[in-house]
PDB file of N, CA and C in Angstrom:
ATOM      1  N   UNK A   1       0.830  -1.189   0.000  1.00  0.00           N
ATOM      2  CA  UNK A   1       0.000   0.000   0.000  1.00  0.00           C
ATOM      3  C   UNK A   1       0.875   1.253   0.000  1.00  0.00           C
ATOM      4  N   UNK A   2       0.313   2.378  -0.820  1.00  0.00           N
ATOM      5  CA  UNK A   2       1.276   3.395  -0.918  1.00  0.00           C
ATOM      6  C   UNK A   2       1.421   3.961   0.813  1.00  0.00           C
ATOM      7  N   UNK A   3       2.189   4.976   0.826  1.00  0.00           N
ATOM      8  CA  UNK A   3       2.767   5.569   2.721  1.00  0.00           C
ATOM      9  C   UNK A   3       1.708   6.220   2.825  1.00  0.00           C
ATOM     10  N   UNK A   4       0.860   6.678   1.962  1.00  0.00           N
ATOM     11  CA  UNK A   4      -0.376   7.667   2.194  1.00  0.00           C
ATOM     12  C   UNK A   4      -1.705   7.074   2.767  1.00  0.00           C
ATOM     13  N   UNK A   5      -1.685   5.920   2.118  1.00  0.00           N
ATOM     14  CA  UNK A   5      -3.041   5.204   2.209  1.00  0.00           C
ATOM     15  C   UNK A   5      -3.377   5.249   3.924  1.00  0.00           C
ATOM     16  N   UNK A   6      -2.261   5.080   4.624  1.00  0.00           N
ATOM     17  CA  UNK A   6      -3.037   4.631   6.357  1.00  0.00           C
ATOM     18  C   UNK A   6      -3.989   5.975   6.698  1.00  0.00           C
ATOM     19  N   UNK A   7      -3.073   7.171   6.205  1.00  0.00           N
ATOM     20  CA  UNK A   7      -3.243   8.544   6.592  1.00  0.00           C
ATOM     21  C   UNK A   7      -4.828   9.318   6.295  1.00  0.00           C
ATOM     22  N   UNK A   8      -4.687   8.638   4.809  1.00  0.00           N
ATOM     23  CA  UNK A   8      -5.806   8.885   4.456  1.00  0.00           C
ATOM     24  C   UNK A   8      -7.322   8.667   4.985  1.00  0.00           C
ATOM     25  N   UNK A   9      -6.946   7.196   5.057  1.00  0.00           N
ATOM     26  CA  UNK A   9      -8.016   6.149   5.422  1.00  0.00           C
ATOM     27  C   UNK A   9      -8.448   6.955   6.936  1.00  0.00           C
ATOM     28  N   UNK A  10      -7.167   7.037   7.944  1.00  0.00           N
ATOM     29  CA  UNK A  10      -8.142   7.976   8.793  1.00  0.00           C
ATOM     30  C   UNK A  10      -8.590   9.457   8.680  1.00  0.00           C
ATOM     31  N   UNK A  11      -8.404   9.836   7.874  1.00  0.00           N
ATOM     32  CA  UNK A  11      -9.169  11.008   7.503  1.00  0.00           C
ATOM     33  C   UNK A  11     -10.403  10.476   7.146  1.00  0.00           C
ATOM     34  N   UNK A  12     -10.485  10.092   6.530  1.00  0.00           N
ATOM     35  CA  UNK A  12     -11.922   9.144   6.006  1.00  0.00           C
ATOM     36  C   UNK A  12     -12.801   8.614   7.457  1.00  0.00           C
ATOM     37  N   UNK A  13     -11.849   7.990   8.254  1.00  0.00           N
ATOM     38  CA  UNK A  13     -12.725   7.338   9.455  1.00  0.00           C
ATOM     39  C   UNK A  13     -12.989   8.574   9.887  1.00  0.00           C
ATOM     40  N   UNK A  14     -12.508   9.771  10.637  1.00  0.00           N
ATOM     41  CA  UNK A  14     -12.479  10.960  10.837  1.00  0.00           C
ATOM     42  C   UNK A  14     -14.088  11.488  10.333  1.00  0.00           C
ATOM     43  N   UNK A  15     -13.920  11.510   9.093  1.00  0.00           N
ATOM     44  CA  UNK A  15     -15.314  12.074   8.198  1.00  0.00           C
ATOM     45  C   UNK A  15     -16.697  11.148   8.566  1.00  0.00           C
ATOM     46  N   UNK A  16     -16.417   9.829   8.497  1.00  0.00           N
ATOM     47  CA  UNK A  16     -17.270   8.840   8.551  1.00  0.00           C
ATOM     48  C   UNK A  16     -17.576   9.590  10.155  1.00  0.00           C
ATOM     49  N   UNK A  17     -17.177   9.457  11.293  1.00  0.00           N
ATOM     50  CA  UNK A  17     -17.541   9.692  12.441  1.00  0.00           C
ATOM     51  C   UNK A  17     -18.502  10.940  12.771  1.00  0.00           C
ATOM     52  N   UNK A  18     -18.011  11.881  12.042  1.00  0.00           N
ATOM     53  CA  UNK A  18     -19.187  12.979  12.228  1.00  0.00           C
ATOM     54  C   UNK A  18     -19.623  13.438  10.759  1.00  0.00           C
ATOM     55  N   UNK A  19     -20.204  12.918  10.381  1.00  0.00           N
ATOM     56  CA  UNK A  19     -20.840  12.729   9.243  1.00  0.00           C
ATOM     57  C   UNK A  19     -22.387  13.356   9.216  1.00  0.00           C
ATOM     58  N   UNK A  20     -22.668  14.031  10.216  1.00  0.00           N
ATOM     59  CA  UNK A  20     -23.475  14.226  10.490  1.00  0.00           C
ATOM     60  C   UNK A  20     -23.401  15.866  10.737  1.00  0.00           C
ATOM     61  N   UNK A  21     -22.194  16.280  11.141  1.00  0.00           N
ATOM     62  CA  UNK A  21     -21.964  16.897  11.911  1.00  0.00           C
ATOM     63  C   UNK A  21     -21.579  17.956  10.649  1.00  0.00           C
ATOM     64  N   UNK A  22     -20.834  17.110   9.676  1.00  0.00           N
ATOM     65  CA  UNK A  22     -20.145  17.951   8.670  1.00  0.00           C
ATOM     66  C   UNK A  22     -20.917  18.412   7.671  1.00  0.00           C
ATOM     67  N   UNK A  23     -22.181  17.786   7.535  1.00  0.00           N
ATOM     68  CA  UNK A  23     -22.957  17.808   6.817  1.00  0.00           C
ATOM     69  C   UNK A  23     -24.012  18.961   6.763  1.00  0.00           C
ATOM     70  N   UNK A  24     -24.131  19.552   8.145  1.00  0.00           N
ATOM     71  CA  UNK A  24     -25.068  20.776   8.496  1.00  0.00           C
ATOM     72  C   UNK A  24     -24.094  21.566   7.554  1.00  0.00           C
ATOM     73  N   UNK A  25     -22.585  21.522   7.700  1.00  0.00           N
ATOM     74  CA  UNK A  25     -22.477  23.036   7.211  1.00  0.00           C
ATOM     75  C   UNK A  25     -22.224  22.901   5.956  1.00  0.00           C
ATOM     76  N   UNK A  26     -22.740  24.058   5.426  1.00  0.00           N
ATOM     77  CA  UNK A  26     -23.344  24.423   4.054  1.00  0.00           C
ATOM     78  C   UNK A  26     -22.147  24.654   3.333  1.00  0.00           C
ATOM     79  N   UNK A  27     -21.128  25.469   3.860  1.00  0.00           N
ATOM     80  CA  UNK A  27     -20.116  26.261   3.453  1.00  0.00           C
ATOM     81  C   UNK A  27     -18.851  25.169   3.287  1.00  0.00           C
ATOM     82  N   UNK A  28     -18.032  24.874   1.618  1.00  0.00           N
ATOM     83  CA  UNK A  28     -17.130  23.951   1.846  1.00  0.00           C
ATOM     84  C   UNK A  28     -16.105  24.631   2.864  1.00  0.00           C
ATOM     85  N   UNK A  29     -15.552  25.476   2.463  1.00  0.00           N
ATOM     86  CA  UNK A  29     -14.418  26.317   3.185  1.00  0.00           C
ATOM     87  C   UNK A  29     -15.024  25.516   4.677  1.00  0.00           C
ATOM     88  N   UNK A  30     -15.884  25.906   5.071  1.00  0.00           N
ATOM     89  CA  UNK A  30     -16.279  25.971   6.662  1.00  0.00           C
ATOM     90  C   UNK A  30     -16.017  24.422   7.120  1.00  0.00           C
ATOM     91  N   UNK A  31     -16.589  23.638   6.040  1.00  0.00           N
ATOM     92  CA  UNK A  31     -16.739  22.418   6.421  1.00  0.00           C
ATOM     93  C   UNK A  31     -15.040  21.674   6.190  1.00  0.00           C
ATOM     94  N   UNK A  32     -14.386  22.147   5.551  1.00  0.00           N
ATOM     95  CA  UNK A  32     -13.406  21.771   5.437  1.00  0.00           C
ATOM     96  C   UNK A  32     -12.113  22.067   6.160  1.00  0.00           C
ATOM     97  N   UNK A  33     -12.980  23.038   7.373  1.00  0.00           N
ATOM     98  CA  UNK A  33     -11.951  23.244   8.155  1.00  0.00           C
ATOM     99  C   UNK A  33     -12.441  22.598   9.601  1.00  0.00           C
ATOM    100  N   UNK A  34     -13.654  22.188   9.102  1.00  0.00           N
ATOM    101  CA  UNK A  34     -13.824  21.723  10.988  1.00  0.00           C
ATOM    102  C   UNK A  34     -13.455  20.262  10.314  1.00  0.00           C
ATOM    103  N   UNK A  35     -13.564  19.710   9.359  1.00  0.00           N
ATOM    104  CA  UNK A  35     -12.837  18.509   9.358  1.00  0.00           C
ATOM    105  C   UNK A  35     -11.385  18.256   9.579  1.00  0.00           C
ATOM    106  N   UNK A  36     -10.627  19.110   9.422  1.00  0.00           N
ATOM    107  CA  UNK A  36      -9.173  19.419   9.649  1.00  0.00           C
ATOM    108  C   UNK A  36      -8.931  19.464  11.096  1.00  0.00           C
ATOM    109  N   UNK A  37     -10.303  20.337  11.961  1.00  0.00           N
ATOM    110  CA  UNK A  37      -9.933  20.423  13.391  1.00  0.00           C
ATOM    111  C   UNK A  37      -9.826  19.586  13.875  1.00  0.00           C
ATOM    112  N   UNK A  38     -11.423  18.612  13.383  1.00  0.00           N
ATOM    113  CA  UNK A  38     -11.712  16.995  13.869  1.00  0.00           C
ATOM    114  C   UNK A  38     -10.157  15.756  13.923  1.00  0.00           C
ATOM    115  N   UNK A  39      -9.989  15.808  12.689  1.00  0.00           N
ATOM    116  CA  UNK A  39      -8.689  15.264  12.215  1.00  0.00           C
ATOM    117  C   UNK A  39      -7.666  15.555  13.491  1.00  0.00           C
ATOM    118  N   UNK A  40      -7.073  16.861  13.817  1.00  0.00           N
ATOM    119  CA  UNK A  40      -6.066  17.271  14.972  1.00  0.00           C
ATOM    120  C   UNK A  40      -6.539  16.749  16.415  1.00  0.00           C
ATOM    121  N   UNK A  41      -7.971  16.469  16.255  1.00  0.00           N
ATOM    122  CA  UNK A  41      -8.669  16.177  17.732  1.00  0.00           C
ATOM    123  C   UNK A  41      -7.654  14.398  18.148  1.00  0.00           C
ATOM    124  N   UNK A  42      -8.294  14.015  16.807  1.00  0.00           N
ATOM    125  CA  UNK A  42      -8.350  12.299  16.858  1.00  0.00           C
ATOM    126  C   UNK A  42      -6.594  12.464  16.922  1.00  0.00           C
ATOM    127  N   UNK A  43      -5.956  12.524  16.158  1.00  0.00           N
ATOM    128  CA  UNK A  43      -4.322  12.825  16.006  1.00  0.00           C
ATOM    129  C   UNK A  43      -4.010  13.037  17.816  1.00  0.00           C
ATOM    130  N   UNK A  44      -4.368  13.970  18.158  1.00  0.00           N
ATOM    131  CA  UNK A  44      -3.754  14.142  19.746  1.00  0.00           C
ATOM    132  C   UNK A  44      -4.469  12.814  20.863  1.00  0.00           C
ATOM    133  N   UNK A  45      -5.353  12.236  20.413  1.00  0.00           N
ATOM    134  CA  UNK A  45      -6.104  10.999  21.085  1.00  0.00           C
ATOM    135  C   UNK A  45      -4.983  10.080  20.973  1.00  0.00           C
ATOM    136  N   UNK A  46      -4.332   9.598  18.956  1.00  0.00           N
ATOM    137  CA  UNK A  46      -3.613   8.967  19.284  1.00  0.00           C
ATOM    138  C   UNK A  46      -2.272   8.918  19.679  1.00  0.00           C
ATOM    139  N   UNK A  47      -2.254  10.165  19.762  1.00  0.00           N
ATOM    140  CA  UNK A  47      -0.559  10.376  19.998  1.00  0.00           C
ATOM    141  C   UNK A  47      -0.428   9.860  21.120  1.00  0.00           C
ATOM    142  N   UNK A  48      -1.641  10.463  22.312  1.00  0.00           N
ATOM    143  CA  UNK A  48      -1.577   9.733  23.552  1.00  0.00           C
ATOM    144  C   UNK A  48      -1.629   8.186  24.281  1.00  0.00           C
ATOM    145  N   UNK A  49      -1.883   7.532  23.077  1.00  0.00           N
ATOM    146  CA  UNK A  49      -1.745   6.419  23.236  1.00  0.00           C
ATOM    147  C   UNK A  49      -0.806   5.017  22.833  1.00  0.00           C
ATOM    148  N   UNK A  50       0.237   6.093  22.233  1.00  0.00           N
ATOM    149  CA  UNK A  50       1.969   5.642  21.832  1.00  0.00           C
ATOM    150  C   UNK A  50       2.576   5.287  22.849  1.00  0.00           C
ATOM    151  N   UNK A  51       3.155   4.116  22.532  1.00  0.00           N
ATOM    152  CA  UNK A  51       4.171   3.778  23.399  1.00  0.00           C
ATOM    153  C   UNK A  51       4.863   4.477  23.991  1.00  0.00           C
ATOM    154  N   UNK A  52       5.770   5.803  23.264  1.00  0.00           N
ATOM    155  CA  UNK A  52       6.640   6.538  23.994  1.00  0.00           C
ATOM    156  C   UNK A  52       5.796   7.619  24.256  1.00  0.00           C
ATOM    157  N   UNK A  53       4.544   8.257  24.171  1.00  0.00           N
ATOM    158  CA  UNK A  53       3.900   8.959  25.450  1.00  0.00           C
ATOM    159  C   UNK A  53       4.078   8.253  25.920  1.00  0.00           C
ATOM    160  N   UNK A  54       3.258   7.028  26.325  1.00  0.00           N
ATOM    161  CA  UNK A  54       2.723   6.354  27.235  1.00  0.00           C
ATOM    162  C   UNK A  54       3.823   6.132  28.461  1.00  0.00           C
ATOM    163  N   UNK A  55       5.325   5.478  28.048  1.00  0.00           N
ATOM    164  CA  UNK A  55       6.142   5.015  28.868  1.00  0.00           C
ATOM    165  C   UNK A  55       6.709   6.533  29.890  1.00  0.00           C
ATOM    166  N   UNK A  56       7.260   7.694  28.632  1.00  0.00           N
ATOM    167  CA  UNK A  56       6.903   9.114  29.416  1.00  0.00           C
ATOM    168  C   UNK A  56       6.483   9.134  30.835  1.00  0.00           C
ATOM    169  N   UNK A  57       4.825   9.175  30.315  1.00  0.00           N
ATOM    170  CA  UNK A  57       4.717   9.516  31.582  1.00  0.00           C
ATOM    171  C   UNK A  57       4.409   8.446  32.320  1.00  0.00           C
ATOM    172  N   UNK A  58       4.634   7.150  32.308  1.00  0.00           N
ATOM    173  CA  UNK A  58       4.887   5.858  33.257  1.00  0.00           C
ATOM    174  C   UNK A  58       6.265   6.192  34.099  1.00  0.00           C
ATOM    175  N   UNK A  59       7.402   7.158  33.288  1.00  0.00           N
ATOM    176  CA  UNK A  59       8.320   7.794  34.231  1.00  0.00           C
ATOM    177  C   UNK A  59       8.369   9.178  35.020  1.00  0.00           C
ATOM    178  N   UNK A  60       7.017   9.416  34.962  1.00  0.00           N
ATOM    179  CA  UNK A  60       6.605  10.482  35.148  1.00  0.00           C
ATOM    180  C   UNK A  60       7.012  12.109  34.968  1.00  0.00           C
ATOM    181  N   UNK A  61       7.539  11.854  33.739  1.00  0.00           N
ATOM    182  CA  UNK A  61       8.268  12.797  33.151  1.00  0.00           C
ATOM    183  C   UNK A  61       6.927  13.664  32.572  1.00  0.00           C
ATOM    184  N   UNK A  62       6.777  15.163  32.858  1.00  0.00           N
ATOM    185  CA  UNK A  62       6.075  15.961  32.086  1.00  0.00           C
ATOM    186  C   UNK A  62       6.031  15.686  30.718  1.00  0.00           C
ATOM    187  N   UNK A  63       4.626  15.982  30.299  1.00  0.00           N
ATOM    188  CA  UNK A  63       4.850  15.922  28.912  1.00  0.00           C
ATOM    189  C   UNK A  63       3.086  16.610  28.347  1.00  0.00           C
ATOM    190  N   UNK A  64       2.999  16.808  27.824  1.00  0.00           N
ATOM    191  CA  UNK A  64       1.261  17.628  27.353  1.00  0.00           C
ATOM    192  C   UNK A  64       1.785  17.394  25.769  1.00  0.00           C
ATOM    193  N   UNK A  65       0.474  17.295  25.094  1.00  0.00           N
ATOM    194  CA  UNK A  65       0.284  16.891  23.910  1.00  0.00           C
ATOM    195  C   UNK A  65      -1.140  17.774  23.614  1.00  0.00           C
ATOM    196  N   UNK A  66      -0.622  18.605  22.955  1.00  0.00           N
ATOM    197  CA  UNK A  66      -2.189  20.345  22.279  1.00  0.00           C
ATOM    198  C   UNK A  66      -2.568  20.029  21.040  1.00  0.00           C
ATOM    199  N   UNK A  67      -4.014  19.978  20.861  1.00  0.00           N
ATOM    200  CA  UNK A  67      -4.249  20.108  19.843  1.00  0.00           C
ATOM    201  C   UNK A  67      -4.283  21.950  18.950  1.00  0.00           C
ATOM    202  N   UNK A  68      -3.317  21.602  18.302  1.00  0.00           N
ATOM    203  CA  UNK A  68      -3.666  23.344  17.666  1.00  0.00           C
ATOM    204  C   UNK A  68      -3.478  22.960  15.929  1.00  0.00           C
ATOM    205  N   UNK A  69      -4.037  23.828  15.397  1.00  0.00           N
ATOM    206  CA  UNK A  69      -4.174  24.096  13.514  1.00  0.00           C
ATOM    207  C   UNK A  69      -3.768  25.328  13.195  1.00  0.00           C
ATOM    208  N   UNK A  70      -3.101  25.158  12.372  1.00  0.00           N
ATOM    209  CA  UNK A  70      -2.756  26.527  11.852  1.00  0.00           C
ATOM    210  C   UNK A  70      -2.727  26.966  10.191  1.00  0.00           C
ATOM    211  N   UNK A  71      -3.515  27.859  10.164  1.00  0.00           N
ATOM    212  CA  UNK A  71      -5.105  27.590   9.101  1.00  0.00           C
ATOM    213  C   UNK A  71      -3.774  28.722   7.805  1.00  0.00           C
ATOM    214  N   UNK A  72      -3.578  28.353   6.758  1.00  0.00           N
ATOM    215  CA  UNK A  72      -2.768  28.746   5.743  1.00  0.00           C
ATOM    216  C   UNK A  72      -3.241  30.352   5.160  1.00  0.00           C
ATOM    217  N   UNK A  73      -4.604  29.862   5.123  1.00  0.00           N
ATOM    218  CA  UNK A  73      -5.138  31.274   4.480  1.00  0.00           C
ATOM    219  C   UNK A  73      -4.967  32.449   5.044  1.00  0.00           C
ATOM    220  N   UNK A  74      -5.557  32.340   6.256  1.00  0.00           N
ATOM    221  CA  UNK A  74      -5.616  33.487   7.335  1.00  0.00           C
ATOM    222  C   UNK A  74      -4.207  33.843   8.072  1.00  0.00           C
ATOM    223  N   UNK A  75      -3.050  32.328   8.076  1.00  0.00           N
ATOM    224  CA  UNK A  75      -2.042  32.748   8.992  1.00  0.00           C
ATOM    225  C   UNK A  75      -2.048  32.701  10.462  1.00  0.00           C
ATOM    226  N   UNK A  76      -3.364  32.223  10.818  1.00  0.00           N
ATOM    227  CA  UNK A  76      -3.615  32.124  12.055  1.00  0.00           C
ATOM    228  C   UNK A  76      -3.487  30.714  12.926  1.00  0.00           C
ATOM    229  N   UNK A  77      -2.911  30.786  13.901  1.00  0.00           N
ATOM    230  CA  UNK A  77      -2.673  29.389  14.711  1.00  0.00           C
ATOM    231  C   UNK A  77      -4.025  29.571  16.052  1.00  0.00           C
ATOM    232  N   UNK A  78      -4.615  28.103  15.620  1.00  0.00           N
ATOM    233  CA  UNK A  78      -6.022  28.093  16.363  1.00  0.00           C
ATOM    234  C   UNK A  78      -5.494  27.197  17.489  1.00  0.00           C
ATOM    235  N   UNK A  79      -6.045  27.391  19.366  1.00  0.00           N
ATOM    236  CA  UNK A  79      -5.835  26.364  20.042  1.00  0.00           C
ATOM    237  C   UNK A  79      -7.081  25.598  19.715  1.00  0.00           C
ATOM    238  N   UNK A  80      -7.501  24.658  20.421  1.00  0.00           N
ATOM    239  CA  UNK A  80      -8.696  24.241  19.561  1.00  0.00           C
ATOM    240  C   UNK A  80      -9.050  23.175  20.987  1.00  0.00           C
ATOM    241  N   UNK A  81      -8.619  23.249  22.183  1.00  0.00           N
ATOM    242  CA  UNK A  81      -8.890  23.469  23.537  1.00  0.00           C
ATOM    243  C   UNK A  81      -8.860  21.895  23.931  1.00  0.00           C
ATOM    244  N   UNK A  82      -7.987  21.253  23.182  1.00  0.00           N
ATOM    245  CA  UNK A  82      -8.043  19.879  23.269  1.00  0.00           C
ATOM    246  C   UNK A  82      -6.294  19.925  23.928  1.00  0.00           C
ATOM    247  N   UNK A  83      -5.995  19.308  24.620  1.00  0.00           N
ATOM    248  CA  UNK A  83      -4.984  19.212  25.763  1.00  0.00           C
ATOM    249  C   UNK A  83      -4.747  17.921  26.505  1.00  0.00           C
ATOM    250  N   UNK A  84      -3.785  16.965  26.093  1.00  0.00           N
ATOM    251  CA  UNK A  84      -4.012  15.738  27.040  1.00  0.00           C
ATOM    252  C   UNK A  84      -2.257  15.755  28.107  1.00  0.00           C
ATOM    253  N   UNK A  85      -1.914  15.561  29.174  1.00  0.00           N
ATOM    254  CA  UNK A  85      -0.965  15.366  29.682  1.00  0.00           C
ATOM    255  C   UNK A  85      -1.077  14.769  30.728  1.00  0.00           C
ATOM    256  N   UNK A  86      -0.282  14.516  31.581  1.00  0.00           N
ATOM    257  CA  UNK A  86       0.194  14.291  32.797  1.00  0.00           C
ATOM    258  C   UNK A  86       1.644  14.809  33.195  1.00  0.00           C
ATOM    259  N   UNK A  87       1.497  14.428  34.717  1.00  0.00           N
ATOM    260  CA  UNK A  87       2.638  15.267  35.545  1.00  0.00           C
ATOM    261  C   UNK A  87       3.470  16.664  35.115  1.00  0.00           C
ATOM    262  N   UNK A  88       2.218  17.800  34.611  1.00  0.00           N
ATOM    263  CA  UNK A  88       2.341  18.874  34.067  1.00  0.00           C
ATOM    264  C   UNK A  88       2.801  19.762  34.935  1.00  0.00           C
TER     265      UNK A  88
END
């Protein structure tokens, strides 16, 4: 499988999940950026669940993992209030 395909595919699961959600908005621009947010949400879920987070903070070494986007058009870096850590 090409290096892209895993990446993709969860973008796709990503979409599939709120599918509902993406669908109210009317606006592609709009909708195509809360799918991007969605995407950074799930991304910081799994980061947190990597081995080397995980062992981290099993040594209780600080560590926080943010979800933020930083949107090309505008130039602007969004927090997007998603935050996972321990021993912060």
């Amino acid at each position: 499988e090409p290096p892209l395909h895993d990446w993709i595919e969860w973008i796709r699961i990503v979409r599939r999940s709120h599918a509902d959600e993406l669908a109210a908005i009317e606006d592609d621009e709009s909708r195509w950026r809360r799918l991007c947010e969605l995407n950074v949400k799930a991304q910081v879920a799994s980061v947190c669940r990597t081995a080397t987070v995980l062992a981290a903070w099993d040594r209780g070494q600080p560590l926080g993992v943010h979800g933020w986007i930083y949107h090309l058009r505008d130039g602007l870096l969004k927090d997007l209030d998603v935050t996972e850590g321990r021993n912060l």
